[in-house]
PDB file of N, CA and C in Angstrom:
ATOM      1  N   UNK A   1     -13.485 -18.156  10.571  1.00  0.00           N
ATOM      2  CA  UNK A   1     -12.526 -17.485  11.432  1.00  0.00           C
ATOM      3  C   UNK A   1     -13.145 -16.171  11.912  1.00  0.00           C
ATOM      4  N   UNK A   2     -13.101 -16.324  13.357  1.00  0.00           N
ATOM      5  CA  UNK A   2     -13.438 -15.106  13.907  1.00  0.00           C
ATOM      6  C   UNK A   2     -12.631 -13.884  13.865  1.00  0.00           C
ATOM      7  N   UNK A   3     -12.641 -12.665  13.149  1.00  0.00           N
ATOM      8  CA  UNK A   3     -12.000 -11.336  12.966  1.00  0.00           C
ATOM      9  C   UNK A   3     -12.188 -10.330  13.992  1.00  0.00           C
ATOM     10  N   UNK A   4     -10.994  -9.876  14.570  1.00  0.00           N
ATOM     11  CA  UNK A   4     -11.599  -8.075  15.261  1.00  0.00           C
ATOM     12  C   UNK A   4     -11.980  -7.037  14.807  1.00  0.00           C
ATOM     13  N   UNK A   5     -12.231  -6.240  15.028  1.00  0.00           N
ATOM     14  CA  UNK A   5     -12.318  -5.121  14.653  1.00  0.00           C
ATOM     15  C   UNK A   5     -11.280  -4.499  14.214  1.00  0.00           C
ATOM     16  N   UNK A   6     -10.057  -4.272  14.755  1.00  0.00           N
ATOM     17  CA  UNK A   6      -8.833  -4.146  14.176  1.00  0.00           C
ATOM     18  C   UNK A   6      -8.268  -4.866  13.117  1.00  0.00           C
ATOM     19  N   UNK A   7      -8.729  -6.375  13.102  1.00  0.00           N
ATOM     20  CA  UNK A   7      -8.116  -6.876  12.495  1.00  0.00           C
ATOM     21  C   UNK A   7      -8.502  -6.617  11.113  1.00  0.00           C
ATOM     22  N   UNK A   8     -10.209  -6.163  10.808  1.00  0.00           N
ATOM     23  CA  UNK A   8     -10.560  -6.694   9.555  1.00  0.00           C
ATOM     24  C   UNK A   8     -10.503  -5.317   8.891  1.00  0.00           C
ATOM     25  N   UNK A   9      -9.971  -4.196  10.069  1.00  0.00           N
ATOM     26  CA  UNK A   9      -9.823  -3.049   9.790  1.00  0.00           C
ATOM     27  C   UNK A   9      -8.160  -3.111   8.509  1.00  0.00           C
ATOM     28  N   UNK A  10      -7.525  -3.629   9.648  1.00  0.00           N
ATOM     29  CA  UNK A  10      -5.993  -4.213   8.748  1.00  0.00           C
ATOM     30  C   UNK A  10      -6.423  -4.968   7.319  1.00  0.00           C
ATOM     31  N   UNK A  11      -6.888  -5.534   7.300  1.00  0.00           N
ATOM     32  CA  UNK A  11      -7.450  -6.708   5.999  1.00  0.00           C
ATOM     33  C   UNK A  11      -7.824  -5.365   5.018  1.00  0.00           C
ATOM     34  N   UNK A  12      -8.852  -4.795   5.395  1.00  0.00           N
ATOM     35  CA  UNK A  12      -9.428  -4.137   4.183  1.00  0.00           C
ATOM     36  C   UNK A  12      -8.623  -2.878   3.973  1.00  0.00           C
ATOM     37  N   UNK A  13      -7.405  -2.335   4.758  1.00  0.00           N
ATOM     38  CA  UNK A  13      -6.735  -1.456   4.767  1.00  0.00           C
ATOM     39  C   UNK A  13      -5.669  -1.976   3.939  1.00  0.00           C
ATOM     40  N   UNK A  14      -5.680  -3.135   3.757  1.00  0.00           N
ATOM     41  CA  UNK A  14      -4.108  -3.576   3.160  1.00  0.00           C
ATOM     42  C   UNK A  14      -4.968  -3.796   1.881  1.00  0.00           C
ATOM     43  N   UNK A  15      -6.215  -4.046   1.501  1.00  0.00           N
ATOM     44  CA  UNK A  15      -6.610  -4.023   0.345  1.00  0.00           C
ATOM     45  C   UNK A  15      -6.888  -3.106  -0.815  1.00  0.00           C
ATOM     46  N   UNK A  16      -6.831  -1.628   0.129  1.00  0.00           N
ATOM     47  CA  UNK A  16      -7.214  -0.399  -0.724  1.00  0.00           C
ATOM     48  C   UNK A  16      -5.715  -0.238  -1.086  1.00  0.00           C
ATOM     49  N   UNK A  17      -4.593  -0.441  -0.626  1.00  0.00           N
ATOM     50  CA  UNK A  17      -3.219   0.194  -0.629  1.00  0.00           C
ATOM     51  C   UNK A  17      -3.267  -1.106  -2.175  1.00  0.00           C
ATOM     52  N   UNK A  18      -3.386  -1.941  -1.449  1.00  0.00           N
ATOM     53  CA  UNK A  18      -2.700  -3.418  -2.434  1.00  0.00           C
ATOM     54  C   UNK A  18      -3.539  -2.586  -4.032  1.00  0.00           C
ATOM     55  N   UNK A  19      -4.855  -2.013  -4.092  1.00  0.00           N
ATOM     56  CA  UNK A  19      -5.666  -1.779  -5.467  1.00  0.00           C
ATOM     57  C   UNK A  19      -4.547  -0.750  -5.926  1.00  0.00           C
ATOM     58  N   UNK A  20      -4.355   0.206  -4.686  1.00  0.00           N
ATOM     59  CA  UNK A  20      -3.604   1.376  -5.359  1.00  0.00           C
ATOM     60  C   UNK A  20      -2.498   0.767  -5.778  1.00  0.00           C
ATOM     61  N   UNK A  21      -1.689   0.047  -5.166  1.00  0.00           N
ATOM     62  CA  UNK A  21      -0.477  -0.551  -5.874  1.00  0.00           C
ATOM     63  C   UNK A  21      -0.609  -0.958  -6.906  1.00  0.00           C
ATOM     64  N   UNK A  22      -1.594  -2.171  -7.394  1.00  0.00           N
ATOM     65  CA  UNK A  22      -1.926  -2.551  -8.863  1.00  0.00           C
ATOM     66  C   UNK A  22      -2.479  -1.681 -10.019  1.00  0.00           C
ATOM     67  N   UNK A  23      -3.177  -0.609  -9.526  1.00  0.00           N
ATOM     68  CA  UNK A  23      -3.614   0.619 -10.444  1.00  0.00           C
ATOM     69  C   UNK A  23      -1.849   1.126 -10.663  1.00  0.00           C
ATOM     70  N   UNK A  24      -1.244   1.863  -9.635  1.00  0.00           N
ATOM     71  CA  UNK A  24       0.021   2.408 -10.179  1.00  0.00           C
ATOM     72  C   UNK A  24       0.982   1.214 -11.099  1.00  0.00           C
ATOM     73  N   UNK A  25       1.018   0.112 -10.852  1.00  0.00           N
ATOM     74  CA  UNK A  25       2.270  -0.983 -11.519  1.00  0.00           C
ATOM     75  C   UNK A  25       1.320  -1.142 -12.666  1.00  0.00           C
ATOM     76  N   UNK A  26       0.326  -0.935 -13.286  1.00  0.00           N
ATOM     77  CA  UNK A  26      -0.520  -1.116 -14.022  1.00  0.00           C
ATOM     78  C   UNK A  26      -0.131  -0.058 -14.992  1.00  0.00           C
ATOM     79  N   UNK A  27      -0.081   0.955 -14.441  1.00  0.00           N
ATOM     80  CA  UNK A  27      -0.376   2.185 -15.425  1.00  0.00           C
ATOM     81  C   UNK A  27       1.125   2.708 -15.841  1.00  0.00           C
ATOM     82  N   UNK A  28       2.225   2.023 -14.465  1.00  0.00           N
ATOM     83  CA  UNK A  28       3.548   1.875 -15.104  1.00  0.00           C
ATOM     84  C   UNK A  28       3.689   1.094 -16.252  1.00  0.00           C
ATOM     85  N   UNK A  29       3.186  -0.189 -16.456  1.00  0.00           N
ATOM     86  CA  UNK A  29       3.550  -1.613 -17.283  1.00  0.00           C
ATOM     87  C   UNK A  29       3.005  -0.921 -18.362  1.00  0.00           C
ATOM     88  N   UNK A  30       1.616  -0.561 -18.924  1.00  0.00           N
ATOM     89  CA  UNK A  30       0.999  -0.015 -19.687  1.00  0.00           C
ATOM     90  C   UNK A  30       0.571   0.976 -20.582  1.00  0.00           C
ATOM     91  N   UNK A  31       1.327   1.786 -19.784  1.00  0.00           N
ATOM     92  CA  UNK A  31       1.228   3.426 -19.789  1.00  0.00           C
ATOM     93  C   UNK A  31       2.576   3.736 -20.827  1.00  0.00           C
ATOM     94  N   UNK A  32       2.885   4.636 -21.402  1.00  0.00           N
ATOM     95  CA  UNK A  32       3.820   5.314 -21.974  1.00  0.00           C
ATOM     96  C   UNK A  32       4.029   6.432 -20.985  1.00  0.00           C
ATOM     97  N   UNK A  33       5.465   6.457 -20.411  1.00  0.00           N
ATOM     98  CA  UNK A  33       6.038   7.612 -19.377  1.00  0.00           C
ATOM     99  C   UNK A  33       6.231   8.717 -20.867  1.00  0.00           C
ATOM    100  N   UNK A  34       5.862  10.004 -20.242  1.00  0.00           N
ATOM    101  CA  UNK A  34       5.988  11.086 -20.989  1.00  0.00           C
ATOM    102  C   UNK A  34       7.532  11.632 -21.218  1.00  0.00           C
ATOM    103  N   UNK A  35       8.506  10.740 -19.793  1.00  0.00           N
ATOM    104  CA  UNK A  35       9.736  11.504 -19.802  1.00  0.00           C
ATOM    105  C   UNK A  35      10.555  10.685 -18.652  1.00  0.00           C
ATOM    106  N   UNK A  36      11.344  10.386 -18.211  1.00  0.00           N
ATOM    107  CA  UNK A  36      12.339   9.837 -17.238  1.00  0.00           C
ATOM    108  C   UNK A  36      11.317  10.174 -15.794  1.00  0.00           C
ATOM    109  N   UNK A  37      11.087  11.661 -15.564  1.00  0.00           N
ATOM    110  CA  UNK A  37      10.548  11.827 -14.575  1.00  0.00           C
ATOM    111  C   UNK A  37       9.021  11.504 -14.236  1.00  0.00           C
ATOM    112  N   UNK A  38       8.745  11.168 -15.125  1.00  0.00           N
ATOM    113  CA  UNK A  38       7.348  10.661 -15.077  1.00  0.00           C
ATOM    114  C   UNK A  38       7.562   9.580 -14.528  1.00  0.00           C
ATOM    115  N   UNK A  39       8.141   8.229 -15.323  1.00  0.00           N
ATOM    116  CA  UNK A  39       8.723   7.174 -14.754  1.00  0.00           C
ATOM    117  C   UNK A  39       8.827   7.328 -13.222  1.00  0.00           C
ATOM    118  N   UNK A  40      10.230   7.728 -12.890  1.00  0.00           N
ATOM    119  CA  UNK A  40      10.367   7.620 -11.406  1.00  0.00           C
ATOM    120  C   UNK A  40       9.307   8.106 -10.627  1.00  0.00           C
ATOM    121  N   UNK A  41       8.177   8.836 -11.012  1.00  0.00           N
ATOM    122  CA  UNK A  41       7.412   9.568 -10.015  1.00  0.00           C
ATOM    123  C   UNK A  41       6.643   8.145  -9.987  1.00  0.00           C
ATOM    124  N   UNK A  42       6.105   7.655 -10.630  1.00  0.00           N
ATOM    125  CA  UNK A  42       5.043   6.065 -10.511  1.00  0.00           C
ATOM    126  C   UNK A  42       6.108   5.688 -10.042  1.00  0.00           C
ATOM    127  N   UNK A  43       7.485   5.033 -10.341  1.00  0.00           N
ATOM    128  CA  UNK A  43       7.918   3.791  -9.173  1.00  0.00           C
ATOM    129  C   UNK A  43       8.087   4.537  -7.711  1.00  0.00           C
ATOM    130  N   UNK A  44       8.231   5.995  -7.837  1.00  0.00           N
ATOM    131  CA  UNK A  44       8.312   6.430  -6.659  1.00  0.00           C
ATOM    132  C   UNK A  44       6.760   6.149  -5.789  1.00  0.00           C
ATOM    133  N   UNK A  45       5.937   6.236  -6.301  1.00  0.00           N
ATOM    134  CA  UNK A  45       4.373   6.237  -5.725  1.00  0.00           C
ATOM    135  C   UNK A  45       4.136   4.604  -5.633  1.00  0.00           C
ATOM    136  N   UNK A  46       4.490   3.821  -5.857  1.00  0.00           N
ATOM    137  CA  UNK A  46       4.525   2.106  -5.945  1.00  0.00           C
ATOM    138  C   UNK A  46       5.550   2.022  -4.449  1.00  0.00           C
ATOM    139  N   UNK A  47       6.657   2.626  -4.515  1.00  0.00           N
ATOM    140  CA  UNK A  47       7.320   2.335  -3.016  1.00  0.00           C
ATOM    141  C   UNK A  47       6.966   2.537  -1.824  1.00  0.00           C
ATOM    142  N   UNK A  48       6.357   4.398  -2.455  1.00  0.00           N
ATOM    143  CA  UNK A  48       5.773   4.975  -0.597  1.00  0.00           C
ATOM    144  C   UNK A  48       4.391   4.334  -0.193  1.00  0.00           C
ATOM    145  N   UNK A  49       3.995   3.527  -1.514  1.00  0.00           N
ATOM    146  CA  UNK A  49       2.592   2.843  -1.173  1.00  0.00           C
ATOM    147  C   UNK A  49       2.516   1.541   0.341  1.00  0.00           C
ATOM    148  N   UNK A  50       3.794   0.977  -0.575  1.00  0.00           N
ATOM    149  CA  UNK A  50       4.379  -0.396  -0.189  1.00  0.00           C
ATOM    150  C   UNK A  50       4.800   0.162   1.261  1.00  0.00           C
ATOM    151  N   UNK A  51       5.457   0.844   1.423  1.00  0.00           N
ATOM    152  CA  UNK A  51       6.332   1.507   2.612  1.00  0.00           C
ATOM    153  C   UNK A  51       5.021   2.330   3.772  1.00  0.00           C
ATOM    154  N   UNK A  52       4.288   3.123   3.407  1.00  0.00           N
ATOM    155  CA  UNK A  52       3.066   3.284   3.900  1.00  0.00           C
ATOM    156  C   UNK A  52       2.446   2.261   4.735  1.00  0.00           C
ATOM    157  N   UNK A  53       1.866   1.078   3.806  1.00  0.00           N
ATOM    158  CA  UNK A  53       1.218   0.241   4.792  1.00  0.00           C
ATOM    159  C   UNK A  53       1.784  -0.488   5.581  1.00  0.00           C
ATOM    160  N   UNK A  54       3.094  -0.805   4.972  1.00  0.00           N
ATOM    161  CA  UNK A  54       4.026  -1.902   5.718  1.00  0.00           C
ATOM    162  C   UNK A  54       4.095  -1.299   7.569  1.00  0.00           C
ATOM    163  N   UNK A  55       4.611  -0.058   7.375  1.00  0.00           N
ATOM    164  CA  UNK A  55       4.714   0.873   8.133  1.00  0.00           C
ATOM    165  C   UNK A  55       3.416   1.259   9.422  1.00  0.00           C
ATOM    166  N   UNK A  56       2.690   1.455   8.781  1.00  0.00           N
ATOM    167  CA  UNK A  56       1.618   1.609   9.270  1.00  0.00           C
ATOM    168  C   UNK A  56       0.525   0.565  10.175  1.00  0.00           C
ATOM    169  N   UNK A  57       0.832  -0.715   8.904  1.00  0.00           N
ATOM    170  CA  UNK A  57      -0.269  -1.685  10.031  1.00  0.00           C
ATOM    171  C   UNK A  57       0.986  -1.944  11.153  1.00  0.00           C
ATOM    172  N   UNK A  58       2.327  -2.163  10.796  1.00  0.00           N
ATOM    173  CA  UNK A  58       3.143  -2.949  11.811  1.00  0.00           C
ATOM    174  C   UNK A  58       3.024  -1.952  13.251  1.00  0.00           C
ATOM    175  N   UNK A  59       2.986  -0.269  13.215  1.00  0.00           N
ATOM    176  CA  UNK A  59       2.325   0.114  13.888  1.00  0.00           C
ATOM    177  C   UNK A  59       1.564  -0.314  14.986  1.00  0.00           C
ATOM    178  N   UNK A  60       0.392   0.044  14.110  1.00  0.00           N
ATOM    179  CA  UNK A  60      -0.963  -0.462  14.804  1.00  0.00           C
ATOM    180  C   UNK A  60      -0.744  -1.650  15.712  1.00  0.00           C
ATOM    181  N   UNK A  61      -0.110  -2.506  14.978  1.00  0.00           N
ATOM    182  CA  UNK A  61      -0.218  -4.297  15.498  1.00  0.00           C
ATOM    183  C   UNK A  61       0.941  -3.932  17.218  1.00  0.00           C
ATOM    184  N   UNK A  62       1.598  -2.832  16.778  1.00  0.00           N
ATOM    185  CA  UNK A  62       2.551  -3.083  18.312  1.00  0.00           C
ATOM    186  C   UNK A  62       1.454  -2.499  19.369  1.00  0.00           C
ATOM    187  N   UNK A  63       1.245  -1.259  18.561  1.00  0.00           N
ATOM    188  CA  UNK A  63       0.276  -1.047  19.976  1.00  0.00           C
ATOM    189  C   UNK A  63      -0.576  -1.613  20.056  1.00  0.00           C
ATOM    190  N   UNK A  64      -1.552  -2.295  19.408  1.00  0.00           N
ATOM    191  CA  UNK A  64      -1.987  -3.201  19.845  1.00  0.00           C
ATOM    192  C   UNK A  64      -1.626  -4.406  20.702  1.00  0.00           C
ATOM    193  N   UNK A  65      -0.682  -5.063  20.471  1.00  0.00           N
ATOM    194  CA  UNK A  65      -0.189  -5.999  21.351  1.00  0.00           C
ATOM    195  C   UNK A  65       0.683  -5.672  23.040  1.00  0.00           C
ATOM    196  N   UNK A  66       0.790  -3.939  22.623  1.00  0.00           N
ATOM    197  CA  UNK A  66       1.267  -3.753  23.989  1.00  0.00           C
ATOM    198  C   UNK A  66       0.222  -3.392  25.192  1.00  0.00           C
ATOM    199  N   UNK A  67      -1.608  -3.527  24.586  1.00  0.00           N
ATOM    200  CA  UNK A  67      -2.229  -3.494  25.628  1.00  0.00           C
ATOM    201  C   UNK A  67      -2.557  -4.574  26.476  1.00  0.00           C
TER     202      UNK A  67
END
């Protein structure tokens, strides 16, 4: 399959977010929270991750498609 430049830009962009996501749900599952707020700060950093790229490539992809 032939890739763009954009596209494989998207691919490997959704892959650094996707590591960071599994490093944070990782270190949630694994980790001992020091305190309630510790907790919410990792699920908080697991959402804006998720919300970030979601956000971001869908972006890209409009303007892209509106040229």
């Amino acid at each position: 399959m032939i890739h763009t430049i954009s596209t494989q830009f998207e691919i490997e962009l959704r892959k650094v977010i996707d590591e960071q996501l599994s490093e944070a749900m990782e270190s949630l599952v694994t980790g001992v929270a020091s305190d309630f707020a510790d907790y919410k700060f990792k699920v908080g950093r697991i959402t804006a991750l998720r919300q970030v790229l979601d956000y971001y490539c869908d972006e890209v992809n409009a303007k892209l498609n509106k040229q």
